[in-house]
Protein backbone atom coordinates (compact mmCIF):
# COMPACT_ATOMS: atom_id res chain seq x y z
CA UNK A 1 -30.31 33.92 -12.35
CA UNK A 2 -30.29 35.58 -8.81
CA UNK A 3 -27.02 34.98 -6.97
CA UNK A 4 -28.62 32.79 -4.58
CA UNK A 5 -29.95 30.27 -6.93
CA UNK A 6 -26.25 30.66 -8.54
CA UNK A 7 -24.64 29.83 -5.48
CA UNK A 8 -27.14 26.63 -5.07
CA UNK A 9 -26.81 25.50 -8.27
CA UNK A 10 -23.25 25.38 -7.63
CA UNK A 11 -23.20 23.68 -4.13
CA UNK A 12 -25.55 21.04 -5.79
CA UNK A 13 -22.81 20.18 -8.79
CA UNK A 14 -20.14 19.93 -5.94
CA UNK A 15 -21.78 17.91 -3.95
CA UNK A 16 -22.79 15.52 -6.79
CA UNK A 17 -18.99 15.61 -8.40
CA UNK A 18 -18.01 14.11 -4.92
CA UNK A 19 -20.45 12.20 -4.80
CA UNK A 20 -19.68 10.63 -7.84
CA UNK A 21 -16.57 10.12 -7.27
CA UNK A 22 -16.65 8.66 -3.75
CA UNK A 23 -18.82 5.77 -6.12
CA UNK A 24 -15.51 5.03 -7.92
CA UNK A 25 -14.50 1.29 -7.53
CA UNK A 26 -11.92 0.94 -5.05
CA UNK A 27 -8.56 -0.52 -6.54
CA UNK A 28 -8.21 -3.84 -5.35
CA UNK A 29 -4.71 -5.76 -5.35
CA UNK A 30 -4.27 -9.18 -7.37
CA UNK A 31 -0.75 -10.87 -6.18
CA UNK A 32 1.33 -11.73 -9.52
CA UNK A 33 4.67 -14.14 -8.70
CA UNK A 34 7.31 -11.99 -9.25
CA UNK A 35 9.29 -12.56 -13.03
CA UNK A 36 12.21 -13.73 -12.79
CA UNK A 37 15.08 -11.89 -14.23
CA UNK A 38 18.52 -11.62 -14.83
CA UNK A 39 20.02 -9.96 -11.58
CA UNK A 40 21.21 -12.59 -9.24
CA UNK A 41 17.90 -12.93 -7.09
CA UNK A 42 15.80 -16.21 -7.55
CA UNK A 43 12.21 -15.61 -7.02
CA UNK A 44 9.24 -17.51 -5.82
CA UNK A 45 5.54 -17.67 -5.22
CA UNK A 46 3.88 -16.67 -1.67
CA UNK A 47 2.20 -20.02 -1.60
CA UNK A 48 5.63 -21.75 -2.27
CA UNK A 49 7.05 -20.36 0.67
CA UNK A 50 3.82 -20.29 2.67
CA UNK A 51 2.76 -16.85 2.46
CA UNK A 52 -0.88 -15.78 2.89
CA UNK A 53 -2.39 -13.87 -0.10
CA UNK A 54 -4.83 -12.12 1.38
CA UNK A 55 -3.09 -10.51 4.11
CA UNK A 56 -0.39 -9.35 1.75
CA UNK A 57 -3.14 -7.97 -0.31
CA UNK A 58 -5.01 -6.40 2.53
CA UNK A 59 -1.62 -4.82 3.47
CA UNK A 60 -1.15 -3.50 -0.16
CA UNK A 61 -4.49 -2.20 -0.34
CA UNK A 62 -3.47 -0.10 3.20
CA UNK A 63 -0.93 1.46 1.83
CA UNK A 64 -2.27 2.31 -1.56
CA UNK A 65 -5.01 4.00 0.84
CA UNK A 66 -2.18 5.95 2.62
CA UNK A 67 -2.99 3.75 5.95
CA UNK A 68 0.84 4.28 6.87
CA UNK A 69 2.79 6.87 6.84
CA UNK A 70 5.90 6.70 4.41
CA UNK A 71 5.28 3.66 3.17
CA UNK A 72 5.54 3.19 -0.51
CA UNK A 73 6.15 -0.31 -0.71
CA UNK A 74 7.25 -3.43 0.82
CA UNK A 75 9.82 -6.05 -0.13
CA UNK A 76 10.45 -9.22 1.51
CA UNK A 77 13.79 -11.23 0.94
CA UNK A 78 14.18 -14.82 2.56
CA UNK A 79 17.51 -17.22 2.14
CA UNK A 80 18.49 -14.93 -1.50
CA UNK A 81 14.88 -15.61 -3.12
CA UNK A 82 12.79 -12.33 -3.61
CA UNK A 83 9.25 -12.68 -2.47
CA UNK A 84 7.60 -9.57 -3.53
């Protein structure tokens, strides 16, 4: 195999590998109520207190896309009940 066709070849296989994986299903968030456990916060639902689902879950899906800088994770706390 000439170097040419090697270096073709090669591009080609690249170009499909990202291809491929730029087809990947995108992770999509599904809200869960929190559990509640034994550590002095009460915990509730989003609809409970009037949250909306989807834009929590578009704002998840941000920042498991690295939308925002620095962000790892959000917590929201409301009269000593956990919401996230």
């Amino acid at each position: 195999m000439n170097r040419k066709l090697g270096c073709s070849v090669l591009l080609l296989v690249l170009l499909c590998a990202v291809w491929v994986a730029s087809c990947a299903p995108a992770h999509h968030y599904v809200y869960q109520i929190p559990e509640q456990t034994d550590d002095g916060w009460a915990t509730a639902s989003l609809d409970d207190v009037g949250m909306n689902k989807e834009l929590l879950g578009e704002l998840i899906e941000r920042i498991d896309r690295k939308e925002y800088r620095n962000v790892h994770g959000i917590s929201h706390c409301e009269g000593w009940k956990a919401r996230l």
